[in-house]
Protein backbone atom coordinates (compact mmCIF):
# COMPACT_ATOMS: atom_id res chain seq x y z
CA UNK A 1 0.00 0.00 0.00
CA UNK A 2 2.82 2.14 0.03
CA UNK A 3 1.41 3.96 -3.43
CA UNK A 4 -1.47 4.49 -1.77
CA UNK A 5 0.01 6.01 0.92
CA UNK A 6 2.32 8.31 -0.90
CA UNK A 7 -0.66 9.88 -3.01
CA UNK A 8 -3.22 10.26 -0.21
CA UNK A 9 -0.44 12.18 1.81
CA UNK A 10 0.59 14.22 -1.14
CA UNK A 11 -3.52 15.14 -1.53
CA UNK A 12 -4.27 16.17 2.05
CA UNK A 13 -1.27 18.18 2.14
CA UNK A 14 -2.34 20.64 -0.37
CA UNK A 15 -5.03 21.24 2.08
CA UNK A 16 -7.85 22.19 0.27
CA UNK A 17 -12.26 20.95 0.09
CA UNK A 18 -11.33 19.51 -3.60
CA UNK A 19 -7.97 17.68 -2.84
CA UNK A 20 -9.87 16.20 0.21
CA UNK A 21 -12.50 15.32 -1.66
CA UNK A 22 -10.41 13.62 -3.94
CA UNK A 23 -8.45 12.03 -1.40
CA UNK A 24 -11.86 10.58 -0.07
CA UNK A 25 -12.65 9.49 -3.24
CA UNK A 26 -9.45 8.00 -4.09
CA UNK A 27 -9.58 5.79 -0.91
CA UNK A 28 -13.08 4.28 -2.01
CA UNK A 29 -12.00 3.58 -4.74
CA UNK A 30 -8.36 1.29 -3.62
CA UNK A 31 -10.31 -0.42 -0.31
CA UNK A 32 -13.62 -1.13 -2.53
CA UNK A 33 -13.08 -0.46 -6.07
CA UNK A 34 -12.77 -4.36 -6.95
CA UNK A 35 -15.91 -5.26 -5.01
CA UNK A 36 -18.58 -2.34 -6.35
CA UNK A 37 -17.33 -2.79 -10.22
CA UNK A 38 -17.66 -6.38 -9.70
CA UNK A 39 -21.13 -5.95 -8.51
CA UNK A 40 -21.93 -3.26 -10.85
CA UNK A 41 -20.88 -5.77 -13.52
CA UNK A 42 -23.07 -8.72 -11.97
CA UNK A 43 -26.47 -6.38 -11.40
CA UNK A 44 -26.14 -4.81 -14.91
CA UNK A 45 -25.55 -8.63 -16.17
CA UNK A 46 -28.70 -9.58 -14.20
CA UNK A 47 -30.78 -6.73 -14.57
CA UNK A 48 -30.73 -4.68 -17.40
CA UNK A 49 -29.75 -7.95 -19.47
CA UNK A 50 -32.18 -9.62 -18.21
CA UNK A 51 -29.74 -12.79 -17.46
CA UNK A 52 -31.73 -14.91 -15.33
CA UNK A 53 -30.39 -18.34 -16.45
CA UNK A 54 -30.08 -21.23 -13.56
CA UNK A 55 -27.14 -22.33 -14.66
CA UNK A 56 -25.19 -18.96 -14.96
CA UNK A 57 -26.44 -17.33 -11.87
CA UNK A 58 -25.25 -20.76 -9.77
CA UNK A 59 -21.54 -21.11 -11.52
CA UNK A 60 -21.56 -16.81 -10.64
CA UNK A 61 -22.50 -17.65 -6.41
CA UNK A 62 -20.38 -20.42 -6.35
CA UNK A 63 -17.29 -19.83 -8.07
CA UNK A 64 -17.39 -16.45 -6.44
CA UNK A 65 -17.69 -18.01 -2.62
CA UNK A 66 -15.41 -21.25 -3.01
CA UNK A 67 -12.52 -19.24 -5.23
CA UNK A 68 -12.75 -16.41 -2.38
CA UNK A 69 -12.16 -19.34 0.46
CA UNK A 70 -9.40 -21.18 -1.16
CA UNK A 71 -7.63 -17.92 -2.70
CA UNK A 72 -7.44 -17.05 1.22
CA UNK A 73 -4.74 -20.44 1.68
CA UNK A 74 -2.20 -18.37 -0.72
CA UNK A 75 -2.81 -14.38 -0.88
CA UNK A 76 -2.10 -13.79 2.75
CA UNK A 77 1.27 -15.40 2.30
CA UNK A 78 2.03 -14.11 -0.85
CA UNK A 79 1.21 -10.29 0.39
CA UNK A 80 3.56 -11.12 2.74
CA UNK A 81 6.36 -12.37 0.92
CA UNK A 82 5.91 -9.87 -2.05
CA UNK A 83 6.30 -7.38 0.38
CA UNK A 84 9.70 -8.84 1.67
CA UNK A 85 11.25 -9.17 -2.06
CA UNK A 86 10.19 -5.24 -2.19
CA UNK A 87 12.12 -4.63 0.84
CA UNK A 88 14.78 -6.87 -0.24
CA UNK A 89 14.68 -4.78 -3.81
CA UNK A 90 14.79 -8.34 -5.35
CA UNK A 91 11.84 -7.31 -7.78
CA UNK A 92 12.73 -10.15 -10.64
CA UNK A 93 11.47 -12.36 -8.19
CA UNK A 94 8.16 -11.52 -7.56
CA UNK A 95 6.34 -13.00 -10.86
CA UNK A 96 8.35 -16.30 -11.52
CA UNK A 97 6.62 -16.95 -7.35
CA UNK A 98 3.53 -15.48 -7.58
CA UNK A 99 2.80 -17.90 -10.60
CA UNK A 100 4.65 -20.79 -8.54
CA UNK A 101 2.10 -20.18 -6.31
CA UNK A 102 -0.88 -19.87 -9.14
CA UNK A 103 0.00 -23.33 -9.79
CA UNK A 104 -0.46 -24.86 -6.35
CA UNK A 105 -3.35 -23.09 -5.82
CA UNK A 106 -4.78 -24.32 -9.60
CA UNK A 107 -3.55 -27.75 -8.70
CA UNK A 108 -5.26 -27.54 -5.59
CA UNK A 109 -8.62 -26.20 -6.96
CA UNK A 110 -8.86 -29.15 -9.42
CA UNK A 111 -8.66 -31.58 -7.09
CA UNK A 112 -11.46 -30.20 -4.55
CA UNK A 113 -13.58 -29.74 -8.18
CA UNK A 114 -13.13 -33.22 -8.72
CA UNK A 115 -14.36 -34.55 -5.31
CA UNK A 116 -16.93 -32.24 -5.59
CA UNK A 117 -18.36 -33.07 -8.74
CA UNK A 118 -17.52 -37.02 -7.90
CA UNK A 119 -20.56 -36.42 -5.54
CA UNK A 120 -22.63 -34.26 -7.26
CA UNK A 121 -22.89 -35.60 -11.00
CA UNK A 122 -23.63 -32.99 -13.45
CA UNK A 123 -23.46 -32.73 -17.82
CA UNK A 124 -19.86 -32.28 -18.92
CA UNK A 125 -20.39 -28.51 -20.32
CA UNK A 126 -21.20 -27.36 -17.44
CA UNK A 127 -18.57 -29.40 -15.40
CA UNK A 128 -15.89 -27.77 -17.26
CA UNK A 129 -17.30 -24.03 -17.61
CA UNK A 130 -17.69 -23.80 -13.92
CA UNK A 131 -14.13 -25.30 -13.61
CA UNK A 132 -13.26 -22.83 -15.56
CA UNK A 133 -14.95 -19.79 -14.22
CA UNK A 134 -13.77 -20.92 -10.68
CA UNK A 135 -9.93 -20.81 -12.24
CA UNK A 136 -9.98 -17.84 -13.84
CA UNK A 137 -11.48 -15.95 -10.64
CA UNK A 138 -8.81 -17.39 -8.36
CA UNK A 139 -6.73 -16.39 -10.55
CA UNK A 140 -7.67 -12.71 -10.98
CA UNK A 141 -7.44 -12.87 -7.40
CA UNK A 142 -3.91 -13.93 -6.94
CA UNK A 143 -1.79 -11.96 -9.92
CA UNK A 144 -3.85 -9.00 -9.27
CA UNK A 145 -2.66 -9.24 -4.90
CA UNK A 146 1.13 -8.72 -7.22
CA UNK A 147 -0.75 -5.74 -9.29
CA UNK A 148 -1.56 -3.54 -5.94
CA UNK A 149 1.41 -4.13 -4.85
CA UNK A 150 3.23 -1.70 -7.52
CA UNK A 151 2.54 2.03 -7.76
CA UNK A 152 -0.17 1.26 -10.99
CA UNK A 153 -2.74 2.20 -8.59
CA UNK A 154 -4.62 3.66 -11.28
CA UNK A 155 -3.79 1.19 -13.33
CA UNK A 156 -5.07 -1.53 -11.18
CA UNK A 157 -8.56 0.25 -10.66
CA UNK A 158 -8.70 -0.13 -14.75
CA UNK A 159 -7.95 -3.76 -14.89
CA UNK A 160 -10.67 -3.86 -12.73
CA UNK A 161 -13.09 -1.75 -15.04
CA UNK A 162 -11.91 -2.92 -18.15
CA UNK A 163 -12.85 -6.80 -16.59
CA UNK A 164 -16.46 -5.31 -15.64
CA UNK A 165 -16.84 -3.52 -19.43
CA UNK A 166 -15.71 -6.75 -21.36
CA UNK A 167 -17.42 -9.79 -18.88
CA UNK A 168 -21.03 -8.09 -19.28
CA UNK A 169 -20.38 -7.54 -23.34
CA UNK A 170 -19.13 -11.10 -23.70
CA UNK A 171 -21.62 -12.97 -21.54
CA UNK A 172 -24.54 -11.25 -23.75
CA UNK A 173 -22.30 -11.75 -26.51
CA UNK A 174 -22.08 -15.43 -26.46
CA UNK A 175 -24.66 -16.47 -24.00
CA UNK A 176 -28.49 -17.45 -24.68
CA UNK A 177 -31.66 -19.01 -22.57
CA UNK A 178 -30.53 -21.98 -25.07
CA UNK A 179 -26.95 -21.55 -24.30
CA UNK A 180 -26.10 -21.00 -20.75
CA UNK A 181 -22.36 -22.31 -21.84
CA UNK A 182 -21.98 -19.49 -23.55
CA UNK A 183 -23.11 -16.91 -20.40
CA UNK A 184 -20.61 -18.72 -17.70
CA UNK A 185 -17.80 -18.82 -20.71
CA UNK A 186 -18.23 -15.20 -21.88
CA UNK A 187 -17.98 -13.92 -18.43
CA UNK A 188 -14.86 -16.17 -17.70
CA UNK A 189 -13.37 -14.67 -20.89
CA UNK A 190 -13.57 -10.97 -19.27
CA UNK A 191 -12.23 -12.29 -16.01
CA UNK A 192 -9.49 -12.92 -17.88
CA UNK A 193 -9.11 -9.62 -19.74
CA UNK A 194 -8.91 -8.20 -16.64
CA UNK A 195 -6.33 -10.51 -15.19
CA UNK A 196 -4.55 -10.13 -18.45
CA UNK A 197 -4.03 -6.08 -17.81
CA UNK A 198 -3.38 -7.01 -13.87
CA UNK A 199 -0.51 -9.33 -15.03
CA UNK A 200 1.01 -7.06 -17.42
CA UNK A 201 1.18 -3.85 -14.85
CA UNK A 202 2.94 -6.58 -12.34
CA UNK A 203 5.17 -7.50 -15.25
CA UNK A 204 5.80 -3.58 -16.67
CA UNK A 205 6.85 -2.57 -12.72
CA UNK A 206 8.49 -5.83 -11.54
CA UNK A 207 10.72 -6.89 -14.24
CA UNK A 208 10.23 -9.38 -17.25
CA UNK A 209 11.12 -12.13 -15.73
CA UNK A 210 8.26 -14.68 -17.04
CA UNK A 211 9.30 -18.17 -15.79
CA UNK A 212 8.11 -20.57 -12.86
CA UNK A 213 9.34 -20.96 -8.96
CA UNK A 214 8.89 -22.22 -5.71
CA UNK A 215 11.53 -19.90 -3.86
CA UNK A 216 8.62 -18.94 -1.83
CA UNK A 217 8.10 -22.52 -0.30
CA UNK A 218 10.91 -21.92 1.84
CA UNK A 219 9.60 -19.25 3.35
CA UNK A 220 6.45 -21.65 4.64
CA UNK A 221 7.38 -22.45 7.62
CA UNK A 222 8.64 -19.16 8.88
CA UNK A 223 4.95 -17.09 7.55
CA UNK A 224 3.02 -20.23 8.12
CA UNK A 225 0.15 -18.72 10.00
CA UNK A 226 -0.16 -16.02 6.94
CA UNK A 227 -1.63 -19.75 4.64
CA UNK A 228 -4.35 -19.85 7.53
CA UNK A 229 -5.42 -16.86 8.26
CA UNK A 230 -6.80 -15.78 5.25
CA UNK A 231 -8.64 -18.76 4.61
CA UNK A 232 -10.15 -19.38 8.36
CA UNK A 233 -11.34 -15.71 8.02
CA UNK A 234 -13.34 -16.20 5.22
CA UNK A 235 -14.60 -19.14 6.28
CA UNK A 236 -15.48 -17.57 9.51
CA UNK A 237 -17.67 -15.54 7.09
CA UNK A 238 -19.42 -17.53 5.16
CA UNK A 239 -20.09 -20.07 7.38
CA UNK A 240 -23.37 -19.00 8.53
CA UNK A 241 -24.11 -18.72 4.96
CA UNK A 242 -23.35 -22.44 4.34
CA UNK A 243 -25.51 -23.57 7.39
CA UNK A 244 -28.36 -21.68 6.13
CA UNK A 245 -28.25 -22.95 2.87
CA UNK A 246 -28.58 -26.28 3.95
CA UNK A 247 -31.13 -25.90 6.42
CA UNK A 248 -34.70 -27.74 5.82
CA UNK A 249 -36.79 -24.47 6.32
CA UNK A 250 -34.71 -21.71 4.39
CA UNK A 251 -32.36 -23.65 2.23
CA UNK A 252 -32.98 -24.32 -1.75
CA UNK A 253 -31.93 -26.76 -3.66
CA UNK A 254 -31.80 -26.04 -7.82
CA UNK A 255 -29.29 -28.12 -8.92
CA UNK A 256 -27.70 -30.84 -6.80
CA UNK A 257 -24.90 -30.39 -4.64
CA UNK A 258 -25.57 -26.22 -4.99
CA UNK A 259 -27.41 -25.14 -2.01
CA UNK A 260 -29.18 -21.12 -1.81
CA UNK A 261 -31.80 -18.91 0.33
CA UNK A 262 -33.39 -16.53 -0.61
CA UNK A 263 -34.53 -15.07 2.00
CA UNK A 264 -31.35 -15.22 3.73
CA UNK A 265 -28.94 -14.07 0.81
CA UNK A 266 -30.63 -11.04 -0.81
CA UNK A 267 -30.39 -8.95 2.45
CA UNK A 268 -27.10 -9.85 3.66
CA UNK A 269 -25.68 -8.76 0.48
CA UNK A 270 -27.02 -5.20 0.85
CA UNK A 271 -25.32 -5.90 4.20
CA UNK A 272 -22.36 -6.12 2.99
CA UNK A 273 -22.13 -3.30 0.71
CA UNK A 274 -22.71 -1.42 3.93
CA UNK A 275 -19.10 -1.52 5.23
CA UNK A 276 -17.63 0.61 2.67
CA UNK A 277 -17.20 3.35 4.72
CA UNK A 278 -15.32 1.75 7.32
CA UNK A 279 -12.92 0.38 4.23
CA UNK A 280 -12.87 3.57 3.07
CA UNK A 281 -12.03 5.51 6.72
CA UNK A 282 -8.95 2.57 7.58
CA UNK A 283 -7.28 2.91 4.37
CA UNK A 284 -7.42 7.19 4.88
CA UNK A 285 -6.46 6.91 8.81
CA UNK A 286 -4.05 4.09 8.27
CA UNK A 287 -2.12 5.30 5.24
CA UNK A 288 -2.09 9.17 6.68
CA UNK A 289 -2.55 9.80 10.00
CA UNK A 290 -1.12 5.97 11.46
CA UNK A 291 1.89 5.23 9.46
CA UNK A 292 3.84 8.38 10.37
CA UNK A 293 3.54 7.78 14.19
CA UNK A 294 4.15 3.99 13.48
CA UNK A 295 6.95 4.91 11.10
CA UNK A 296 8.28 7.36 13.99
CA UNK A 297 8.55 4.78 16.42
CA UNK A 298 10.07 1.92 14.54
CA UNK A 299 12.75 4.61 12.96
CA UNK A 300 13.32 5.32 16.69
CA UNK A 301 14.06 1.27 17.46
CA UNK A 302 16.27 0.97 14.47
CA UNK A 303 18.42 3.73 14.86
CA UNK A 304 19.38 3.14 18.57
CA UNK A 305 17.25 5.84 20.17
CA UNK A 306 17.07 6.35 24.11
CA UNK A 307 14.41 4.38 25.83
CA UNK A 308 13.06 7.90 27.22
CA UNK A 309 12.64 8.86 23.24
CA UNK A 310 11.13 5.92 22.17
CA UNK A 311 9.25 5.48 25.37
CA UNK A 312 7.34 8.70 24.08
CA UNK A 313 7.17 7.78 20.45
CA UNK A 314 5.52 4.54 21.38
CA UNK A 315 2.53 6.42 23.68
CA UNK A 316 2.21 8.75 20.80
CA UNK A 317 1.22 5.84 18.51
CA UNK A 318 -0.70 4.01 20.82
CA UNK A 319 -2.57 7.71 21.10
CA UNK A 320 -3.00 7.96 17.41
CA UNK A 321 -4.22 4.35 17.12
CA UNK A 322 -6.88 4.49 19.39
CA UNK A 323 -8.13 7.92 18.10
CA UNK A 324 -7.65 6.37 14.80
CA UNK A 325 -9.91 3.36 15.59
CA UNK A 326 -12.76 5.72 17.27
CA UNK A 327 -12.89 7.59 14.18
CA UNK A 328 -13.68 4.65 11.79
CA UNK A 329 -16.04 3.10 14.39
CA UNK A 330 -18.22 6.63 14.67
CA UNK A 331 -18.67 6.98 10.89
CA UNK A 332 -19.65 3.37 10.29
CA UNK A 333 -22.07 3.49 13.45
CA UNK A 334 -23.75 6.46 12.08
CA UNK A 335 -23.78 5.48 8.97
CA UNK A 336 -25.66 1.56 10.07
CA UNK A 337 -28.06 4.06 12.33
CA UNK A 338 -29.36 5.29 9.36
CA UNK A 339 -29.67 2.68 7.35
CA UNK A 340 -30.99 0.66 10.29
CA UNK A 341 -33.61 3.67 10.71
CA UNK A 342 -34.84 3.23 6.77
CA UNK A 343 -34.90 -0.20 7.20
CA UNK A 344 -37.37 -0.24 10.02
CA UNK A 345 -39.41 2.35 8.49
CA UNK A 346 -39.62 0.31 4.70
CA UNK A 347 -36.98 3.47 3.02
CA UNK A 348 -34.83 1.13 1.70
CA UNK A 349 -35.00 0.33 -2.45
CA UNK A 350 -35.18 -3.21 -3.08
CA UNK A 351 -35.83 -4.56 0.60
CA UNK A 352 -39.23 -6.26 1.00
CA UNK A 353 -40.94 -6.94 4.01
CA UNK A 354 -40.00 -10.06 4.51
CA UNK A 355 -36.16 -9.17 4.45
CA UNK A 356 -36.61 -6.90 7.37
CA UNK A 357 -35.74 -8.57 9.91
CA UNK A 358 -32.56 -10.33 8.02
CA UNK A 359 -31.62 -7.29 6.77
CA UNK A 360 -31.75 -5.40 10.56
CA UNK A 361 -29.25 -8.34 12.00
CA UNK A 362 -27.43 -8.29 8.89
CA UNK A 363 -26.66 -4.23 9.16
CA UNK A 364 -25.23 -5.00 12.86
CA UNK A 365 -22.98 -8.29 11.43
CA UNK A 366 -21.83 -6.17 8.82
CA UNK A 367 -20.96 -3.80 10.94
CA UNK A 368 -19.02 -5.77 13.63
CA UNK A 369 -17.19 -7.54 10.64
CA UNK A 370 -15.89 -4.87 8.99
CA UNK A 371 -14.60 -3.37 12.55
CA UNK A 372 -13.35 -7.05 12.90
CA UNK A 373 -11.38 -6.94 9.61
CA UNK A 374 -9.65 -3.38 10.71
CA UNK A 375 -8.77 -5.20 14.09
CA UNK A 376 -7.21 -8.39 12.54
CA UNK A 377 -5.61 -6.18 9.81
CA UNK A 378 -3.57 -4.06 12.37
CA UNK A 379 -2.94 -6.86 14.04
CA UNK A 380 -0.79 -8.02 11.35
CA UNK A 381 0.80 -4.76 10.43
CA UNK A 382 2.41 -5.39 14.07
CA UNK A 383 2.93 -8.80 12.95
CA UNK A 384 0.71 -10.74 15.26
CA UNK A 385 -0.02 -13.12 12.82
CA UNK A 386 -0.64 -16.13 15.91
CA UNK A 387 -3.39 -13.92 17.54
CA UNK A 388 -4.85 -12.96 14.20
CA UNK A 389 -5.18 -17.08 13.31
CA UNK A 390 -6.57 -17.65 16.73
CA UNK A 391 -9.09 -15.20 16.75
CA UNK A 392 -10.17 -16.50 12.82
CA UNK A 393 -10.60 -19.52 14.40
CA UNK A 394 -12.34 -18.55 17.19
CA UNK A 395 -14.58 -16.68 15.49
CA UNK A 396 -15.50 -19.64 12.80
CA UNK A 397 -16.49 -21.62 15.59
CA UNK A 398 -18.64 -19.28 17.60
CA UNK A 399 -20.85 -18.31 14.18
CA UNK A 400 -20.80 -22.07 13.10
CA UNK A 401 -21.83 -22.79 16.34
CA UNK A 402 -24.39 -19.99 16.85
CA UNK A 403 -25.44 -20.81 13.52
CA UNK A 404 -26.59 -24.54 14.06
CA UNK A 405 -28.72 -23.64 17.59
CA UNK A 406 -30.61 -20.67 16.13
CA UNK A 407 -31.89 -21.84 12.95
CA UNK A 408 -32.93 -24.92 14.87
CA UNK A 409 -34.36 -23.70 18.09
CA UNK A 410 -35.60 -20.24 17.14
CA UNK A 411 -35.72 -20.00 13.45
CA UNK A 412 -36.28 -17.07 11.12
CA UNK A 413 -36.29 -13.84 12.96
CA UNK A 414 -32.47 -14.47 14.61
CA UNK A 415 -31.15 -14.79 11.11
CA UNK A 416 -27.76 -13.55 11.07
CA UNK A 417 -27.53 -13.49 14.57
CA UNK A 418 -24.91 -15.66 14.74
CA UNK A 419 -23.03 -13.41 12.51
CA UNK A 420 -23.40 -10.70 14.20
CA UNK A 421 -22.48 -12.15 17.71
CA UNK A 422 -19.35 -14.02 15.93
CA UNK A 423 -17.55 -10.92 14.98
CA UNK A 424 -19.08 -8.83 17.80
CA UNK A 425 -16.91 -10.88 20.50
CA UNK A 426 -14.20 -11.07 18.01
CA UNK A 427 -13.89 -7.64 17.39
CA UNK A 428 -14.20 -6.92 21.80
CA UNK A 429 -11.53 -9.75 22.23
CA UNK A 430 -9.42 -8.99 19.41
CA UNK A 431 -9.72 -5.11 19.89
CA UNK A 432 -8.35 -5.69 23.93
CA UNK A 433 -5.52 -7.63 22.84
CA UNK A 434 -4.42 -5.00 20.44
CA UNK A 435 -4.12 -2.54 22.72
CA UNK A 436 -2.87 -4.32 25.48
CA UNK A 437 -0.05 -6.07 23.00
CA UNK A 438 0.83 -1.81 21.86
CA UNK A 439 1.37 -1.12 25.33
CA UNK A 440 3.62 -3.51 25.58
CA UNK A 441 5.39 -2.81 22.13
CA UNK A 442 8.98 -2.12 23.59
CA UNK A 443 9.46 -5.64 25.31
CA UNK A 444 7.66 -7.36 22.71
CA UNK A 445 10.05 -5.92 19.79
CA UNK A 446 12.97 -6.00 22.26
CA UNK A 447 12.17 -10.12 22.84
CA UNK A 448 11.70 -10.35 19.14
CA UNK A 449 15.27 -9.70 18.27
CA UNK A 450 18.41 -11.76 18.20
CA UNK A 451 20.82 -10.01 20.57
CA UNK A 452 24.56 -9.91 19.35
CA UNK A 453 25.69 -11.31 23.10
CA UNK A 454 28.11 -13.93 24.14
CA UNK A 455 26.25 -17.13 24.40
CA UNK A 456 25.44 -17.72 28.40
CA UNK A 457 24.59 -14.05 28.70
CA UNK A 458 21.23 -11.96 28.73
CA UNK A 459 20.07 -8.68 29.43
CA UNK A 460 16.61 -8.37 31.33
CA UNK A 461 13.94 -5.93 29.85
CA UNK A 462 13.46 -4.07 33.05
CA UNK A 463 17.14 -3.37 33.46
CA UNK A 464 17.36 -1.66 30.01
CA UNK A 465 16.82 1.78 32.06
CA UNK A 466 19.73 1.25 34.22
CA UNK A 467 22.46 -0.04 31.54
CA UNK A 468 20.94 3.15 29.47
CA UNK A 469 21.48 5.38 32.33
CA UNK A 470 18.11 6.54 32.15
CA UNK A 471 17.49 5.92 36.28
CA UNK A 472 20.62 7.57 38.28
């Protein structure tokens, strides 16, 4: 994000309405850009198309969800370890193991397709155009975690747009009633457009470099929580959505083995779309107001600073990360109270009675998700990658758990209840830990590095003062 960065500090320090504006703008754009043209895309596709065909609108749910869940085993590691060849200016690297790792994950999504499909028997065509929809999503997802990682910002956003423009043209294009093939193919074929113009900014900034490696592999067992915590997260998120689907009084069954509701799915997506502002509000705080007083305070560690110094540098960011946090919790509260308000008095476009209630526990889940996602995201840019897998899992079993004892013991109206309680005590938990583990920043980075002493001899944290001379 270090692009990012860079312009949104350049904008706000011009310091005027327009620049901040366009600042604003800017950061909806990065944090959700991806998600609203891909939805754009899908409603116009749907609805002024008129694409209503089984087939399509079942390979579009579930290629969507299951290449989302198994993209989380690789792009958590490869942020991580894209980020390190940056650091290490080792650039040539960076596309020769991000496809290394596109074909473990391909490898891996063919076999889970073919125990899949060795239970649920389906015609070849559309066997092998969901197999290939699924592939060409995952891998969008992967080169383009390698595209955001250059400065092409803007370039980025416009593989992104230029995927929307040619997937809705292509799936009319070759797609009837008659020839659903041709819907689920068309729109695979502007997927990969898109990941076409992702891979070529990654290759333009990062060298040309165009062969195959699995460098990264040995990097496993040193970032191994990074495989797991992307992918327990998002199962932690659509687990509730799993347990619904295959419940006997909401869930739907069109085609074997593919499981929907209704009455469960419509308002949770409008749910979702919710938490752009607090997207929005963490990339502007964190990128801006954050990374100076974190940059401040690891400059002071590095370059051998008193502990007085970084004693203050360290409360300053702890300061700045709380106010930070309060920020982006205020606008997203207000910004749920209001929709919440609409809700209950039938405002809302495209909400029906009977989503009401779904929709009011979905608009608090949302909510305490997206707060989740800001906690378990700075947890990481600490480096707390154990507590950040622990708390995934922790919160995958409280909503599974939730899940299974409200649709069966009190039924429709605590619909996304679960969800909401999940990431509520994840977000308390997780939120109390970060704090408490800031506070204690000094001794935790002091512990974390390998002291240059004669073996047989230590230094204690709380004598640091006195061999510094800070207490006479």
């Amino acid at each position: 994000m270090a692009g990012v960065g860079f312009r949104l500090n350049k904008m706000f320090h011009k310091g005027g309405v327009s620049t901040d504006l366009l600042a604003i703008a800017y950061s909806v754009v990065v944090s959700s850009g991806p998600w609203i043209i891909t939805t754009i895309s899908l409603w116009i596709i749907l609805n002024f198309f008129k694409i209503t065909n089984l087939y399509f609108n079942i390979a579009i749910v579930y290629s969507f969800v299951f290449s989302i869940i198994i993209s989380g085993l690789f792009i958590m590691f490869e942020s991580r370890r894209i980020s390190d060849l940056i650091y290490m200016k080792q650039y040539k690297k960076i596309i020769p193991e991000v496809m290394g790792m596109l074909v473990y994950a391909i490898l891996f999504t063919i076999l889970f397709l073919l125990v899949f499909f060795l239970f649920n028997k389906h015609e070849l065509w559309f066997v092998l155009s969901f197999a290939y929809l699924f592939i060409s999503l995952l891998t969008l997802w992967i080169i383009s975690i390698a595209s955001v990682s250059t400065d092409a910002v803007n370039w980025y956003i416009m593989a992104y747009l230029i995927m929307g423009f040619f997937s809705i043209i292509l799936s009319n294009y070759f797609g009837s009633e008659n020839n659903p093939l041709g819907y689920i193919l068309g729109y695979a074929f502007g997927v990969n457009i898109g990941t076409f113009v992702h891979y070529m900014i990654t290759l333009i900034y990062f060298g040309t470099e165009m062969n195959i490696t699995f460098e990264w592999m040995k990097e496993i067992k040193k970032y191994w929580q990074n495989i797991f915590i992307g992918f327990t997260y998002y199962l932690a998120l659509w687990i509730d959505d799993f347990i619904t689907w295959h419940s006997k009084n909401f869930g739907e069954i069109p085609l074997k083995g593919f499981h929907f509701s209704f009455i469960y799915d419509s308002p949770m997506f409008l749910a979702y779309l919710t938490i752009i502002p607090t997207a929005t509000m963490f990339i502007l705080v964190l990128e801006t107001r954050f990374y100076k007083t974190y940059k401040l305070f690891y400059d002071s560690l590095i370059e051998g600073y008193n502990y007085s110094e970084i004693l203050i540098r360290q409360k300053n960011m702890e300061k700045e990360l709380k106010f930070d946090i309060n920020l982006t919790v205020r606008v997203q509260i207000i910004i749920t109270l209001i929709l919440f308000f609409l809700n209950e008095m039938n405002l809302l476009p495209f909400v029906s009675e009977m989503f009401k209630p779904v929709l009011r526990l979905g608009l608090i889940g949302a909510m305490m998700n997206s707060f989740y996602l800001m906690i378990m995201l700075l947890l990481l840019y600490f480096d707390f990658r154990n507590i950040a897998l622990y708390l995934n899992i922790g919160v995958f079993l409280i909503n599974f758990l939730l899940s299974i004892i409200f649709i069966n013991k009190f039924g429709y109206y605590t619909l996304g209840a679960s969800y909401s309680f999940a990431f509520a005590i994840g977000t308390f938990i997780g939120y109390k830990i970060l704090i408490k583990n800031v506070q204690n920043l000094i001794k935790i980075e002091y512990y974390r590095q390998k002291l240059a002493v004669e073996e047989g001899f230590y230094i204690k944290y709380s004598d640091i003062k006195k061999i510094m001379g800070e207490e006479r």
